[in-house]
Protein backbone atom coordinates (compact mmCIF):
# COMPACT_ATOMS: atom_id res chain seq x y z
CA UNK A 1 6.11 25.09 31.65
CA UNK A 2 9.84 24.92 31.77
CA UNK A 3 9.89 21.10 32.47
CA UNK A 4 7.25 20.89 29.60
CA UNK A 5 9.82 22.29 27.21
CA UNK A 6 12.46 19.75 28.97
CA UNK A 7 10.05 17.04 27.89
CA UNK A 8 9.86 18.49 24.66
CA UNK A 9 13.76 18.67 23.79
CA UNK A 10 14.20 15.24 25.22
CA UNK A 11 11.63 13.50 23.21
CA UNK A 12 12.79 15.63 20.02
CA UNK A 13 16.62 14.76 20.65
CA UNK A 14 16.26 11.20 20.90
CA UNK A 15 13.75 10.78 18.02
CA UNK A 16 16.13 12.15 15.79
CA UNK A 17 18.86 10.29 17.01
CA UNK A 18 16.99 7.11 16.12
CA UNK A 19 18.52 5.20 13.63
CA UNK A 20 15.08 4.62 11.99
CA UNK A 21 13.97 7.55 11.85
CA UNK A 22 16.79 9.06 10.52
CA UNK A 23 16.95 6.16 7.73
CA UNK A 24 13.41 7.11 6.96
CA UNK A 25 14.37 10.68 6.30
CA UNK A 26 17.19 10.12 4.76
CA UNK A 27 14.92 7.80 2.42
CA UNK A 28 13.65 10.64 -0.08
CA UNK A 29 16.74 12.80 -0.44
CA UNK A 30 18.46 9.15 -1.48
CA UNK A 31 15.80 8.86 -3.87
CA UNK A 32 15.89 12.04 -5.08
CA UNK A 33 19.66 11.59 -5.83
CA UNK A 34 19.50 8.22 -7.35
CA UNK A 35 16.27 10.50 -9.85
CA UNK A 36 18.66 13.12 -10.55
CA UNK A 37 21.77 10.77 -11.55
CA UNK A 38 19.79 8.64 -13.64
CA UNK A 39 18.13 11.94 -15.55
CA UNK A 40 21.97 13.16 -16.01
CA UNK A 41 23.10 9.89 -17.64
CA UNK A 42 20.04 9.76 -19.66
CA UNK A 43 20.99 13.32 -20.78
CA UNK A 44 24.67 12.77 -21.28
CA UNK A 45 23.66 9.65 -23.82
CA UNK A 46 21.39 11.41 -25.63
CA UNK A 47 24.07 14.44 -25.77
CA UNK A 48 26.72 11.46 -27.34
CA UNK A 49 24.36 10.64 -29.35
CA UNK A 50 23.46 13.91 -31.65
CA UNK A 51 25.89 15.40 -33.65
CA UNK A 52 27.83 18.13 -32.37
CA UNK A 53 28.35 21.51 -33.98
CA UNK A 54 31.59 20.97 -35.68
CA UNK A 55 29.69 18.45 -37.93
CA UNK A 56 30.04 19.18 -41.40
CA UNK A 57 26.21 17.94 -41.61
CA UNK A 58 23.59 15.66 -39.82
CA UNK A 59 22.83 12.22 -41.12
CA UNK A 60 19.49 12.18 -42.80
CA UNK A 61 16.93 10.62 -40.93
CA UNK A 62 16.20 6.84 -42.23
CA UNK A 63 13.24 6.27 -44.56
CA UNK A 64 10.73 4.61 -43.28
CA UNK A 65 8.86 2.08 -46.02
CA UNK A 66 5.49 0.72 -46.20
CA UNK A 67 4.48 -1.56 -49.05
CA UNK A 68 1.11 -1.32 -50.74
CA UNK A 69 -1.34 -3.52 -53.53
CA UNK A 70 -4.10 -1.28 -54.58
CA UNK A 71 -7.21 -3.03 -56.26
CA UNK A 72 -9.24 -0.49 -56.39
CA UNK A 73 -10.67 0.82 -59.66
CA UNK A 74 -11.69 4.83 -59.65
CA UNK A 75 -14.19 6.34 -62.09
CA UNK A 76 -11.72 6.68 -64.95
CA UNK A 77 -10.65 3.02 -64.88
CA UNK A 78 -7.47 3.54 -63.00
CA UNK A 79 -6.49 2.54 -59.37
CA UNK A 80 -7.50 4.93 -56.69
CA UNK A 81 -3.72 5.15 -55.07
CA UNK A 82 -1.36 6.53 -57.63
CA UNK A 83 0.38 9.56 -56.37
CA UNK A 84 1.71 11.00 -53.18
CA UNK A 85 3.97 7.82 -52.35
CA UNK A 86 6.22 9.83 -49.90
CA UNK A 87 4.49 11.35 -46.42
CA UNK A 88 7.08 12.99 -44.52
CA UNK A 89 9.93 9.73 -43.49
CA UNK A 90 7.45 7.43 -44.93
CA UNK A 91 7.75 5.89 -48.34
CA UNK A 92 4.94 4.38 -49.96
CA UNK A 93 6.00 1.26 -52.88
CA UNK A 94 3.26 0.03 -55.07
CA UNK A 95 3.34 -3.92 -55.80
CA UNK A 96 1.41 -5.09 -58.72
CA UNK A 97 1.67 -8.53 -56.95
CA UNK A 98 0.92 -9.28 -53.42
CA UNK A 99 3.30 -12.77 -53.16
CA UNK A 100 6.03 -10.19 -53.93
CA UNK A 101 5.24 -8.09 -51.75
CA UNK A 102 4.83 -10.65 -48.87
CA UNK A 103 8.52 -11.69 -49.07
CA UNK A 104 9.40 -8.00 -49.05
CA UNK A 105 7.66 -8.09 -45.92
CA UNK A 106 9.24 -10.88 -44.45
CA UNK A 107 12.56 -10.21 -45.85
CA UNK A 108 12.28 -6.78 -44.06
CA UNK A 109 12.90 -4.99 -46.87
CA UNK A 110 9.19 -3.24 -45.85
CA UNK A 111 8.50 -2.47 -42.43
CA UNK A 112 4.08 -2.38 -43.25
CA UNK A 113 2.18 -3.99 -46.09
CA UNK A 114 -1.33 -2.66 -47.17
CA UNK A 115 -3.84 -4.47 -49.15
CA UNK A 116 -6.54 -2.38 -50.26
CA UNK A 117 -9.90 -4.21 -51.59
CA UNK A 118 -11.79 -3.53 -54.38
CA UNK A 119 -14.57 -2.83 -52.53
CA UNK A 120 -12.39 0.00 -50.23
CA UNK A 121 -14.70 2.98 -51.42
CA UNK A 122 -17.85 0.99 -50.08
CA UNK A 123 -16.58 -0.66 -47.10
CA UNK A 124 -13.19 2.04 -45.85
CA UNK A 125 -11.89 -1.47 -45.18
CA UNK A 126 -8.16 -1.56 -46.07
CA UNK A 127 -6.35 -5.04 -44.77
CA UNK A 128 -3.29 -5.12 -43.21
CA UNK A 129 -0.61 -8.21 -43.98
CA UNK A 130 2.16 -9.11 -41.01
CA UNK A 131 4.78 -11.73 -39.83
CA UNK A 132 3.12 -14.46 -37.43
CA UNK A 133 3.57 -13.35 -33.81
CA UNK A 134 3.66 -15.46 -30.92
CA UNK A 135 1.64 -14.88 -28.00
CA UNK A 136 -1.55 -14.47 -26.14
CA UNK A 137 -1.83 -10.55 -27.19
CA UNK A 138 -2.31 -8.45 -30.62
CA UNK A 139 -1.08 -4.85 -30.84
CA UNK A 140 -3.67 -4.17 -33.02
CA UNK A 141 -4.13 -2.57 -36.80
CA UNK A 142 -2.49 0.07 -37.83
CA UNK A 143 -4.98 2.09 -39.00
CA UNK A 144 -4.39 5.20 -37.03
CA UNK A 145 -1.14 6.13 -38.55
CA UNK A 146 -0.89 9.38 -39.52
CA UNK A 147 0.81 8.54 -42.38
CA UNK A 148 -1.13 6.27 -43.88
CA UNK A 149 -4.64 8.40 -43.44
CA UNK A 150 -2.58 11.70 -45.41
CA UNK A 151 -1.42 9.00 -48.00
CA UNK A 152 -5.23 7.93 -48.65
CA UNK A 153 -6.91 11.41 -48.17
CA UNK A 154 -3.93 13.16 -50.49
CA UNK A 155 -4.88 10.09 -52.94
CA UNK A 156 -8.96 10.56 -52.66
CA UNK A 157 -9.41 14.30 -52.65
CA UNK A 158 -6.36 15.99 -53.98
CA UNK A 159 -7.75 18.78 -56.14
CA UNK A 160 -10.98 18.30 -55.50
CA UNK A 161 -11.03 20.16 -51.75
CA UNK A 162 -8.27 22.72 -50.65
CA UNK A 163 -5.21 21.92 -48.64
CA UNK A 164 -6.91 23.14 -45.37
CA UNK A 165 -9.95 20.57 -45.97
CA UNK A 166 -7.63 18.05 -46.61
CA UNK A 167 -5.62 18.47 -43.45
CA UNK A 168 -8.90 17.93 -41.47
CA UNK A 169 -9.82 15.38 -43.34
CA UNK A 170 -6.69 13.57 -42.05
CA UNK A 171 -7.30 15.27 -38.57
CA UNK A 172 -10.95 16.35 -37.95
CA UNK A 173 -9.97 18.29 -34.56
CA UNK A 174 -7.53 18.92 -32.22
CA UNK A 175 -9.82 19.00 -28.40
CA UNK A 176 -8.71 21.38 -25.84
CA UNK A 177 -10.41 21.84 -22.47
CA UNK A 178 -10.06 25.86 -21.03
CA UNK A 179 -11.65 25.99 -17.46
CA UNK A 180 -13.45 28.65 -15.97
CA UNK A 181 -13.51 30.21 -12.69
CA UNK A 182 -17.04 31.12 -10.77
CA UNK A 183 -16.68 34.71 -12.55
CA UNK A 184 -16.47 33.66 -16.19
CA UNK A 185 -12.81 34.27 -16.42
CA UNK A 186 -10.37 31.56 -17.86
CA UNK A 187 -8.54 29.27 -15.06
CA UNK A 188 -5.10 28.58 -14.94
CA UNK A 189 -4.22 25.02 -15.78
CA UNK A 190 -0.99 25.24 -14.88
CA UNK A 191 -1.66 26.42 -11.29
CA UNK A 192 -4.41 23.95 -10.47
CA UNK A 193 -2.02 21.15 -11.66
CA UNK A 194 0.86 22.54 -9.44
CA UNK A 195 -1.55 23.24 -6.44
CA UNK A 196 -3.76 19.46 -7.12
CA UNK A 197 -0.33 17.45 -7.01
CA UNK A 198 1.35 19.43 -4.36
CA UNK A 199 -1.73 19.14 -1.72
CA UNK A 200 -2.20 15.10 -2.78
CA UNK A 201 1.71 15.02 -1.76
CA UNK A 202 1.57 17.09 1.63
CA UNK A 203 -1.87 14.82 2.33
CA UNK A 204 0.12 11.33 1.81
CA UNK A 205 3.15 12.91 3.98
CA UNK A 206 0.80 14.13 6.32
CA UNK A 207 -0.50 10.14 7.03
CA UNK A 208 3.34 8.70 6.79
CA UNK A 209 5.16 11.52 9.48
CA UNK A 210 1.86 11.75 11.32
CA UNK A 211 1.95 8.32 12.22
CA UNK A 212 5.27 8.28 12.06
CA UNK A 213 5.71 10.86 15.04
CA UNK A 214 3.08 9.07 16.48
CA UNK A 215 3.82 5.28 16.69
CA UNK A 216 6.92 6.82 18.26
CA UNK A 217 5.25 8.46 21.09
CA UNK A 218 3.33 5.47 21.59
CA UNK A 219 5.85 3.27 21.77
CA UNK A 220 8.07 5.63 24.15
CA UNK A 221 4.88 6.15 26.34
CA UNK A 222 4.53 1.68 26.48
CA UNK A 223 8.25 1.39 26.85
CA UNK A 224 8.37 3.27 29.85
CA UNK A 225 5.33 1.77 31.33
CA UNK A 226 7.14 -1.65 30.68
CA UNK A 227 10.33 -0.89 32.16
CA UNK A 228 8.76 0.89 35.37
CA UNK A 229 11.08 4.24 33.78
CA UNK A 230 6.91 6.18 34.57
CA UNK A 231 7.05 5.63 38.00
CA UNK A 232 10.53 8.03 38.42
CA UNK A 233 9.21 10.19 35.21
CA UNK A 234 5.83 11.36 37.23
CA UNK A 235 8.25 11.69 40.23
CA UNK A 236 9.38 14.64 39.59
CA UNK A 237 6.51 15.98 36.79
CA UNK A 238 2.88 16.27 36.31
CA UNK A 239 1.17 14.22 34.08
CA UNK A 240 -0.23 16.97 31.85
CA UNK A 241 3.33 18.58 31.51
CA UNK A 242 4.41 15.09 30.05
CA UNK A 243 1.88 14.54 27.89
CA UNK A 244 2.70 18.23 26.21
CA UNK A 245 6.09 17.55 26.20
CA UNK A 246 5.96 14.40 24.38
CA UNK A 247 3.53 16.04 22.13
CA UNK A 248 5.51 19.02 21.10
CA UNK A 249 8.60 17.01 20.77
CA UNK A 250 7.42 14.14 18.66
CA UNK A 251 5.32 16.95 16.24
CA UNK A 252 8.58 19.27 16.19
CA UNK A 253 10.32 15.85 14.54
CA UNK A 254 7.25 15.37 12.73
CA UNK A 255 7.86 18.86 11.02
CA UNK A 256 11.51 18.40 10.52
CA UNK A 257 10.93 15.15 8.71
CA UNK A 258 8.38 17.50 6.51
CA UNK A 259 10.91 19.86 6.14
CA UNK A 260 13.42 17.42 4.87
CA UNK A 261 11.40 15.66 2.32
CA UNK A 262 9.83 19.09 1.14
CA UNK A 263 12.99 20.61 0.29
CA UNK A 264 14.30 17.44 -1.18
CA UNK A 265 11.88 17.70 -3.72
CA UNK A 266 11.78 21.42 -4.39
CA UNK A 267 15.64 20.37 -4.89
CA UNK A 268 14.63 17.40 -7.56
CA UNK A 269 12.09 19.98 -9.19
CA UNK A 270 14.85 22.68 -9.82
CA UNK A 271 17.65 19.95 -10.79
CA UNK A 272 15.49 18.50 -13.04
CA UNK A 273 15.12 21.69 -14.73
CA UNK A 274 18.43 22.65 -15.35
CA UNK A 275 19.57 19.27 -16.44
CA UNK A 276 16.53 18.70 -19.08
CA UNK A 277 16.29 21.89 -19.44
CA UNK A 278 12.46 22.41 -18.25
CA UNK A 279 11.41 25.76 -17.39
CA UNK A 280 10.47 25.82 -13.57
CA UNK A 281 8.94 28.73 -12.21
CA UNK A 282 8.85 29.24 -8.18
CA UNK A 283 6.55 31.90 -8.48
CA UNK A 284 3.65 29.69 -10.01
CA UNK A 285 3.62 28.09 -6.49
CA UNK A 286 0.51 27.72 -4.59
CA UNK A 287 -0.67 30.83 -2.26
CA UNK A 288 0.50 31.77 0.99
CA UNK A 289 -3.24 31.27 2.26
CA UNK A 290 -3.40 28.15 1.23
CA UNK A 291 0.26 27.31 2.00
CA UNK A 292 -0.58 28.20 5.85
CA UNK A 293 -3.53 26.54 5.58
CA UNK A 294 -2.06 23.53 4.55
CA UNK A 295 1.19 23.84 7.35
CA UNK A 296 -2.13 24.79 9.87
CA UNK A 297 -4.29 21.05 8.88
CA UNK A 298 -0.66 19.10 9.33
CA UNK A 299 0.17 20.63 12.90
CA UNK A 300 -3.68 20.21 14.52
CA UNK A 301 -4.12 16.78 12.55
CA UNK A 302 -1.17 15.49 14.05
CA UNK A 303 -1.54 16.93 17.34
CA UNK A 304 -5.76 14.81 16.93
CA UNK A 305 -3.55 11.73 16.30
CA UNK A 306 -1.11 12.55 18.77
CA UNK A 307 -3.03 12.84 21.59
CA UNK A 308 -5.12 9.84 19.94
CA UNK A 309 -2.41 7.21 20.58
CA UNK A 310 -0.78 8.74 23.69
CA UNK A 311 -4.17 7.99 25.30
CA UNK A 312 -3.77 4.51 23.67
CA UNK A 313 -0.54 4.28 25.32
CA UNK A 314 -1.55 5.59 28.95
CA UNK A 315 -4.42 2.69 29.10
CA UNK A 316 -2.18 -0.08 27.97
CA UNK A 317 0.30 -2.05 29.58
CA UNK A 318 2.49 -3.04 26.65
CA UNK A 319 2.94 -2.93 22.72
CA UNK A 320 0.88 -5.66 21.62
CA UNK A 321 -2.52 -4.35 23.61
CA UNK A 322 -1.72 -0.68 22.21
CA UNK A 323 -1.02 -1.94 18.75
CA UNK A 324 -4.52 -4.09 18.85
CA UNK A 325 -6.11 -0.67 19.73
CA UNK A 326 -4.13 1.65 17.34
CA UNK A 327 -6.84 0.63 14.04
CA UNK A 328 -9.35 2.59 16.26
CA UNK A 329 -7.69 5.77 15.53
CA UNK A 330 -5.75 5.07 12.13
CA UNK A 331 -8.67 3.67 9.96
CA UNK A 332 -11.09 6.92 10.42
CA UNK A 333 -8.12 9.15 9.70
CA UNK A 334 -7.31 7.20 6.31
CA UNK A 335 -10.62 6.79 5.20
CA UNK A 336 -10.85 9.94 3.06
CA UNK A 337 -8.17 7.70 0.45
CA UNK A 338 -10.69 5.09 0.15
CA UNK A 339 -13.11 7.95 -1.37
CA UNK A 340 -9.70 9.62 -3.55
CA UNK A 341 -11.49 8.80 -6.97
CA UNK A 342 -14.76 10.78 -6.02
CA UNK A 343 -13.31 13.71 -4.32
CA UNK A 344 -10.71 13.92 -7.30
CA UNK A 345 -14.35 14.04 -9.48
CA UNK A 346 -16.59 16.09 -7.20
CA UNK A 347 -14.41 17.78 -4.76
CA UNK A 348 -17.12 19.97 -3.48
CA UNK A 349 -19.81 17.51 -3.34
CA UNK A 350 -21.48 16.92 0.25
CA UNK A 351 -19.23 13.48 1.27
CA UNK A 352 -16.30 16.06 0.62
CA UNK A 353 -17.43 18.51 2.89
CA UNK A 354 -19.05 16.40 5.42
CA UNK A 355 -15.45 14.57 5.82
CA UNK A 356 -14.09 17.91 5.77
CA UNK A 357 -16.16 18.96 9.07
CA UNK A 358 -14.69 15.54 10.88
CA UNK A 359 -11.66 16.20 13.16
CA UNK A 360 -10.24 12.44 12.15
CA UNK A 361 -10.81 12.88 8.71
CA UNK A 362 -10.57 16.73 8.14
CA UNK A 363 -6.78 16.84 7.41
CA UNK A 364 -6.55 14.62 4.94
CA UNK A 365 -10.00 15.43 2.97
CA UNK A 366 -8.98 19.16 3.41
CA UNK A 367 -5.51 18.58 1.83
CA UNK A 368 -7.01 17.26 -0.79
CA UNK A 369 -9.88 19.37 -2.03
CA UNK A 370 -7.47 22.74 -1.25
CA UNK A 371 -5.47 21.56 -4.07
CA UNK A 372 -8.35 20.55 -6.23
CA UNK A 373 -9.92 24.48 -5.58
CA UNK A 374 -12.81 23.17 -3.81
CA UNK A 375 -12.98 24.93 -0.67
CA UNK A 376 -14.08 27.85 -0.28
CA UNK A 377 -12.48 30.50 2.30
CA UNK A 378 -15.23 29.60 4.88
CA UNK A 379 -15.04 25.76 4.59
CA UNK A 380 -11.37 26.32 5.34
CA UNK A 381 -12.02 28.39 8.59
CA UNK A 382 -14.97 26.45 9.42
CA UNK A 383 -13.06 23.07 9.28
CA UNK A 384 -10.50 23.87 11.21
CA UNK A 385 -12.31 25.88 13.82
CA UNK A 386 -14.01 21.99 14.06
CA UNK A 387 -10.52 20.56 14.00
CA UNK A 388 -9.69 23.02 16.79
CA UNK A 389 -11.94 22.13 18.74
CA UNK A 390 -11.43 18.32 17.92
CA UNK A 391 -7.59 18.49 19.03
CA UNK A 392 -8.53 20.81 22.42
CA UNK A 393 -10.95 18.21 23.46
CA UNK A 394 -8.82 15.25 22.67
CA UNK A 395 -5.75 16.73 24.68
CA UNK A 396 -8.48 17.72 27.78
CA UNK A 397 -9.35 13.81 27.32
CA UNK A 398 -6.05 12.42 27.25
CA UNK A 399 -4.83 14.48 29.81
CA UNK A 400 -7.77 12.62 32.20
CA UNK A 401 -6.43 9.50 31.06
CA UNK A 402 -2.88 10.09 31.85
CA UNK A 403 -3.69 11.32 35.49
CA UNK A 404 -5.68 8.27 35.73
CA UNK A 405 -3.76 5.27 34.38
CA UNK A 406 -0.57 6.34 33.45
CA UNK A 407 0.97 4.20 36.64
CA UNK A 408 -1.67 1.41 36.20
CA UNK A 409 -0.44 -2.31 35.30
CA UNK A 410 -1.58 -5.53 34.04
CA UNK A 411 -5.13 -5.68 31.48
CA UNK A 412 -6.14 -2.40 30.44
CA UNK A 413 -9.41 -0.75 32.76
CA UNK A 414 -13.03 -1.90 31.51
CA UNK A 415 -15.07 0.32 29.20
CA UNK A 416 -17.26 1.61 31.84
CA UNK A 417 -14.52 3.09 33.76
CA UNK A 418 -12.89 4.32 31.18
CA UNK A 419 -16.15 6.51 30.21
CA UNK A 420 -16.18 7.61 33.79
CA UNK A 421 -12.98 8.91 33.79
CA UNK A 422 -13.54 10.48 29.97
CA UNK A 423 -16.38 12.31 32.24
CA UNK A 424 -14.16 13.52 35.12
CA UNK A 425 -14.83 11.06 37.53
């Protein structure tokens, strides 16, 4: 055991040490910086730019001004659109002639011009007049602005409905969704938000440092079969005791690059707060449960991957036949991302929990339907009782395949001795 943890340090120490992986760390805390200075410039401008209390007064906001031809003719012989000419900023200007009103429009001396037909109580249709644009796309009418529905509506039904009639006549309704849990009660938003976008983060860092910690312990395992540096390793250790070491040491590294990025981001989140003045609250953080659950799928998915490529590693010779072999083990465990769009939908449906019950594809699948509230207490212990067992059988495995051919040279051994040796032989 003691040369195990030997194995361990060693593999841990010079990880870190690489100049890679330390670049790669170092790669969100950079980012997070560059986040934060850019949010405090963008707050300092906008700071110069309002008025500061020893102002006698603040500049009145500029007028916005839309131009307008009505042709319309109401019941008592007069245009529909006589009144309520300013909405808010906006300023409505009535042109008896429309040529006038068109060099206005081009002059800029009206941002919006408005033709409304004779026929607009039939039709609705009101036309809009602009400058030529070049190019390939339109932006559209501009029939959705606010200010230009409460102009007509004012204009149509003023004293005829009351105020509160006429306000949803401008706005009909205002839609919001409230969620419920399985026992009626209301769900919190907030949480599921913080909990959905904080498991979809740990489930894409759980692929990149996996992998991470794991190309690195194949490569070490290749190098050293390359350079003959095996043959005085397994000198003086067993096999299995390497394997472990290597295991431990790469997955402690694994961790600490976690660890890194994690608290670079808590960092960002509480910066970000106090700079644009956003309230964050720590305590609206996802449970400790599901916290440990989450720290339990990242150490026994990476230790599946792990042992994975280090058997990879003990049957090649070198780091082109590993890498050729590496898609055998990456493209199961990434698969659950090519389904994101229908666990996001349906995280509870049977293709979530039958990729949940996969050691390859468990982590990531579980990651993301923890944060999505789709798993239920005993899909969580069930899956990674399966995972469990996945990553004990994959180490018994690998730990065959190291005794076997971690001293073995030139093409990798055929498929049917492989399965013999998979089988104890």
């Amino acid at each position: 055991m003691r040369k195990t943890w030997l194995v361990a340090r060693h593999e841990f120490s010079v990880t870190t040490g690489r100049l890679s992986y330390r670049a790669f760390v170092a790669l969100v805390p950079a980012l997070v910086i560059l986040g934060l200075a850019a949010a405090a410039i963008f707050q300092a401008v906008g700071a110069d730019d309002a008025p500061g209390d020893d102002a006698p007064s603040a500049a009145p906001a500029a007028e916005t001004l839309f131009g307008y031809v009505d042709r319309t003719i109401g019941a008592d012989g007069q245009p529909l659109f006589s009144r309520f000419w300013q909405q808010a900023d906006t300023r409505f200007t009535l042109y008896a002639d429309e040529q006038a009103a068109t060099r206005d429009l081009l002059a800029g001396r009206i941002e919006r011009l408005f033709i409304f037909p004779a026929d607009f109580l039939a039709t609705g249709r009101i036309v809009e007049m602009r400058e030529e644009r070049p190019g390939l796309f339109d932006s559209g009418g501009f029939g959705g602005n606010n200010a230009l529905r409460r102009f007509v509506a004012q204009n149509l039904f003023d004293g005829q409905v009351s105020a509160d009639l006429l306000d949803r006549a401008v706005t009909p309704y205002r839609l919001s969704v409230v969620e419920v849990s399985d026992s009626g009660a209301p769900a919190d938003d907030d949480d599921g938000i913080i909990d959905t976008l904080l498991f979809m983060a740990v489930g894409v860092l759980f692929i990149v440092s996996a992998f991470t910690a794991s190309g690195y312990l194949l490569q070490g395992l290749t190098e050293e079969k390359e350079n003959r540096m095996m043959e005085v390793l397994l000198s003086s250790i067993d096999p299995e005791h390497l394997m472990y070491g290597k295991l431990i040491g790469l997955g402690a590294a694994g961790l600490a690059q976690i660890a890194v990025w994690a608290a670079s981001l808590v960092a960002l989140a509480l910066a970000l707060g106090a700079i644009m003045d956003w309230p964050i609250d720590l305590a609206r953080l996802p449970s400790l449960g599901n916290a440990a659950a989450a720290l339990a799928y990242f150490v026994l998915g990476y230790a599946l991957i792990g042992a994975s490529l280090a058997a990879i590693g003990a049957i090649t010779t070198n780091q082109r036949q590993a890498s050729n072999i590496t898609a055998l083990v990456i493209v199961p465990a990434i698969a659950p991302m090519w389904f994101m769009f229908t666990l996001l939908e349906n995280p509870d449906s049977t293709l979530a929990r039958t990729l949940s019950f996969i050691p390859i594809t468990a982590p990531v699948t579980s990651l993301m339907r923890l944060g999505l509230g789709g798993m239920s207490g005993w899909d969580v212990a069930l899956s990674l009782a399966i995972l469990a067992a996945g990553v004990a059988a994959a180490i018994a495995l690998t730990a065959r395949v190291f005794r076997a051919y971690l001293l073995t040279y030139g093409q990798p051994p055929r498929l049917g001795h492989l399965l013999r040796t998979l089988r104890g032989g």
